[in-house]
Protein backbone atom coordinates (compact mmCIF):
# COMPACT_ATOMS: atom_id res chain seq x y z
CA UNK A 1 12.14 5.01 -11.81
CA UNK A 2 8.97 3.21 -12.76
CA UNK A 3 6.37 1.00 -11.05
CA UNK A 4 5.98 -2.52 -11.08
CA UNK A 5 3.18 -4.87 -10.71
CA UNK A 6 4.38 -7.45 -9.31
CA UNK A 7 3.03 -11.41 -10.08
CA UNK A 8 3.79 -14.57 -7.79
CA UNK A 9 7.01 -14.85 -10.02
CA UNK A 10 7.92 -11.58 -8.00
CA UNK A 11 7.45 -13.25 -4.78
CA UNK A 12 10.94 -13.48 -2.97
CA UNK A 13 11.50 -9.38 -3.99
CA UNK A 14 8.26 -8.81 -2.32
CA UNK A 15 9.43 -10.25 0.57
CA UNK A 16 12.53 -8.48 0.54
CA UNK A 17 11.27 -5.35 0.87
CA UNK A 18 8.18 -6.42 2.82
CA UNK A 19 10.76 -7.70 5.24
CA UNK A 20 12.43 -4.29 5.36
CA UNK A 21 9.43 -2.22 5.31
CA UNK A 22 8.36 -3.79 8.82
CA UNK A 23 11.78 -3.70 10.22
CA UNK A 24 11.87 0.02 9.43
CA UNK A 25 8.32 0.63 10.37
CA UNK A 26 7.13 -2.00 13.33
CA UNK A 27 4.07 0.52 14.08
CA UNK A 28 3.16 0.95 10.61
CA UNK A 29 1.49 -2.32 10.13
CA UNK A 30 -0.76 -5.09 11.19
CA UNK A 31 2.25 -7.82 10.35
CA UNK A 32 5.06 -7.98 13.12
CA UNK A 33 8.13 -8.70 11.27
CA UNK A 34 8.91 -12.14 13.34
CA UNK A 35 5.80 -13.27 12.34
CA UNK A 36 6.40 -12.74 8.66
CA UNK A 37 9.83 -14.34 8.89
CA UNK A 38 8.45 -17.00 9.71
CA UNK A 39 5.94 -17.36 6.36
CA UNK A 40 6.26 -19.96 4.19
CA UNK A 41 7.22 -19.25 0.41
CA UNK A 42 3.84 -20.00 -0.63
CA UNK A 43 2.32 -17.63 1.95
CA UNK A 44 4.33 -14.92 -0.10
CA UNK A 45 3.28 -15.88 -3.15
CA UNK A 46 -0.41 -15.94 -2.52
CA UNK A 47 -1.28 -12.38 -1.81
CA UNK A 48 0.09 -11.82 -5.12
CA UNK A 49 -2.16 -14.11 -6.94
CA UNK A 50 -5.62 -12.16 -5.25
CA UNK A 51 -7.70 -9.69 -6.52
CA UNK A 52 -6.03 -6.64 -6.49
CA UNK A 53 -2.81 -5.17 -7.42
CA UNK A 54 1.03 -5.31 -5.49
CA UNK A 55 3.10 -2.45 -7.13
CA UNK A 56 6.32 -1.21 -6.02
CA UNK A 57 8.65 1.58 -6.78
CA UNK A 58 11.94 -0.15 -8.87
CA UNK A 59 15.15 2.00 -9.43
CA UNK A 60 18.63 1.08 -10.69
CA UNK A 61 19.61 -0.14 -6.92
CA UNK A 62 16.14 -2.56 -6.78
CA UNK A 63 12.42 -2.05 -5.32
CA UNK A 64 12.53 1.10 -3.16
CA UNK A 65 8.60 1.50 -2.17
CA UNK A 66 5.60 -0.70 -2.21
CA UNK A 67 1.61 -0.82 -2.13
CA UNK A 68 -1.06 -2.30 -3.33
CA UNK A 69 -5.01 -2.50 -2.94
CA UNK A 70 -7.01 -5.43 -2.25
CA UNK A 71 -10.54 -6.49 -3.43
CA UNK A 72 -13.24 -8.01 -0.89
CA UNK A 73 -15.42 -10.33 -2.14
CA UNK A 74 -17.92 -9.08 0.61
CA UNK A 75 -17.22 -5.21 -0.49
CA UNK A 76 -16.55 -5.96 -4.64
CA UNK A 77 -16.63 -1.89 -4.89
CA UNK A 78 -13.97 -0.94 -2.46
CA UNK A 79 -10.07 -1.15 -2.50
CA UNK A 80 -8.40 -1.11 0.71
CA UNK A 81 -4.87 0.42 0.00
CA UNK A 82 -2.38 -1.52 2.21
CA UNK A 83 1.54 -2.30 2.62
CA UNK A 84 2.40 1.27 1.74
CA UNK A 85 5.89 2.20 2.75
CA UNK A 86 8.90 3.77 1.01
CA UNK A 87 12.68 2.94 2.26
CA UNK A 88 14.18 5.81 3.85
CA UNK A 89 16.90 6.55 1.42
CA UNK A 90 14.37 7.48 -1.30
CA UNK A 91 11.66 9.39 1.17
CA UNK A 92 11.02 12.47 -0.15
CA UNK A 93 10.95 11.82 -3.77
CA UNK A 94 7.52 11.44 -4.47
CA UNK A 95 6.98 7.41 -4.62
CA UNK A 96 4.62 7.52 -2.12
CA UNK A 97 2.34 9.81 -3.78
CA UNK A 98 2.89 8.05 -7.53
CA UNK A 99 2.02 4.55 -6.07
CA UNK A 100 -1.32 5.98 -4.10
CA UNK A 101 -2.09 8.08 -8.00
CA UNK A 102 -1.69 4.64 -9.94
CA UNK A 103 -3.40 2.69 -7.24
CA UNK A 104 -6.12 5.22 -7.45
CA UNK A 105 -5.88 5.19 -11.13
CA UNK A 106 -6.04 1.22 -10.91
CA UNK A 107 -9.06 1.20 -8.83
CA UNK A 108 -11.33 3.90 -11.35
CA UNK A 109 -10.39 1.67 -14.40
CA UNK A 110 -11.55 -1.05 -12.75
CA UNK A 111 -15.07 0.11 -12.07
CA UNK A 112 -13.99 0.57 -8.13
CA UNK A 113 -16.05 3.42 -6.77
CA UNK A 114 -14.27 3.82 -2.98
CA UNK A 115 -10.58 3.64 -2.14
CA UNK A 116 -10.13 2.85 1.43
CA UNK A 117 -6.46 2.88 3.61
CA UNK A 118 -5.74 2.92 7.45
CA UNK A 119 -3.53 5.03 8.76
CA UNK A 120 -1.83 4.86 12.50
CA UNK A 121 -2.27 7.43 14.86
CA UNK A 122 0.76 9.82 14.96
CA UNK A 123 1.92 8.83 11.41
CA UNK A 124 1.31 12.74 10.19
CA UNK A 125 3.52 12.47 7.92
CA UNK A 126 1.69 9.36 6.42
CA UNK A 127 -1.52 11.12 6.93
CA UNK A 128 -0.40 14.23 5.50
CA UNK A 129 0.40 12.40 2.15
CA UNK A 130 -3.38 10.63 2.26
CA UNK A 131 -5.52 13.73 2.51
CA UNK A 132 -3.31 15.62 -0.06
CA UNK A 133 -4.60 12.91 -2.24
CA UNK A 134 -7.85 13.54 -1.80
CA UNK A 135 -8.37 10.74 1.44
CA UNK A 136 -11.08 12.09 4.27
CA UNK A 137 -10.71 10.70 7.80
CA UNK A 138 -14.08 8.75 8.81
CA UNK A 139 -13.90 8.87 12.62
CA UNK A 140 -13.68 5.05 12.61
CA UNK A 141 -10.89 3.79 14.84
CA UNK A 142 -9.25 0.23 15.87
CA UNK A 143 -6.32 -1.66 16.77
CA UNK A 144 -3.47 -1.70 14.94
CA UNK A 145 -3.12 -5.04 16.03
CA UNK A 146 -3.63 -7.33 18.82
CA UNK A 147 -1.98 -6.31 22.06
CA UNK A 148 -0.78 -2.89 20.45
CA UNK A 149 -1.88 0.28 22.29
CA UNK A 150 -1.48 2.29 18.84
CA UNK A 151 -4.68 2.39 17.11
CA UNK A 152 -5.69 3.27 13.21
CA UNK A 153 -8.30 5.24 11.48
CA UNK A 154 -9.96 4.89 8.31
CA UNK A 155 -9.44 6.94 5.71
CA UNK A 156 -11.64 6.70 2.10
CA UNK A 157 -12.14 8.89 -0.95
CA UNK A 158 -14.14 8.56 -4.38
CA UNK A 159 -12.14 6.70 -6.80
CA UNK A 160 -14.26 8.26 -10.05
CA UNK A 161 -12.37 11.47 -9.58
CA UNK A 162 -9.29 12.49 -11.08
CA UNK A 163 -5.85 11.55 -9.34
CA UNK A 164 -4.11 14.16 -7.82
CA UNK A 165 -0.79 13.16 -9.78
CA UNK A 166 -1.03 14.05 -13.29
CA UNK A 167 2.18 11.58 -13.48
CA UNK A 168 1.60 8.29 -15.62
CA UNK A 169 3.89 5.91 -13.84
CA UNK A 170 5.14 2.98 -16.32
CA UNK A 171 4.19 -0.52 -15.81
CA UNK A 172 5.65 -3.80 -16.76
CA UNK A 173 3.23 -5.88 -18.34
């Protein structure tokens, strides 16, 4: 196992398991799968060109879990944490938590003071995982997405602290 950062070259395994991460998890994120279907290539390719990392979990059999963290120009000190998702044949194995610990790790080398991630209502399991790694709730709610009853809160912690994870995940450079 090690984690990838993955570059526009990575774009169409991105979308593979982008794809399969919001047929799997429809309530999980703001994206609805038939809209990104529909995405052109270069629409895939651009989020991995911005500011901010895409990593992803890569075993023998492929990519098995994804983040990554983007960088507001409007809020240069905060990451917002987003895409997370592991495939359920490798749940349980601690991706989750290494991605968040080198995301977190990412952020505090780059001088980013506040890690930021939403989190759906009802995803305890998801939530669980957050505030083990240090995430506090904020109180501030919204919609998941337009027309979607199910609504998300904010979650943040201090990136200048240590990571939970004492594991150094490998990355391709």
């Amino acid at each position: 196992m090690s984690i990838v950062e993955l570059g526009p070259e990575d774009w169409q395994e991105c979308r593979a398991i982008r794809l399969r991460a919001l047929a799997d998890a429809p309530d999980a994120f703001s994206v609805m799968l038939v809209d990104a279907e529909q995405r052109p290539d270069e629409l895939w390719r651009e989020p991995l060109s911005l500011q901010g990392p895409t990593i992803a979990v890569r075993t023998a059999g492929g990519l098995v879990a994804m983040g990554g963290g983007y960088l507001s120009p409007e809020q240069p000190d905060v990451m917002m944490v987003w895409g997370m998702w592991t495939a359920p044949e490798a749940r349980g194995r601690g991706h989750a938590r290494s991605l968040v610990s080198w995301l977190l790790d990412w952020a505090r080398a780059h001088g980013i003071s506040t890690v930021e991630l939403h989190v759906t209502e009802g995803n305890d399991a998801a939530r669980a995982l957050y505030e083990s790694c240090g995430f506090v709730a904020t109180g501030e709610w919204g919609s998941l997405r337009e027309g979607s009853p199910l609504r998300i809160e904010l979650l943040r912690r201090s990136s200048t602290r240590a990571s939970e994870d004492t594991q150094k995940p490998s990355l391709r450079s």
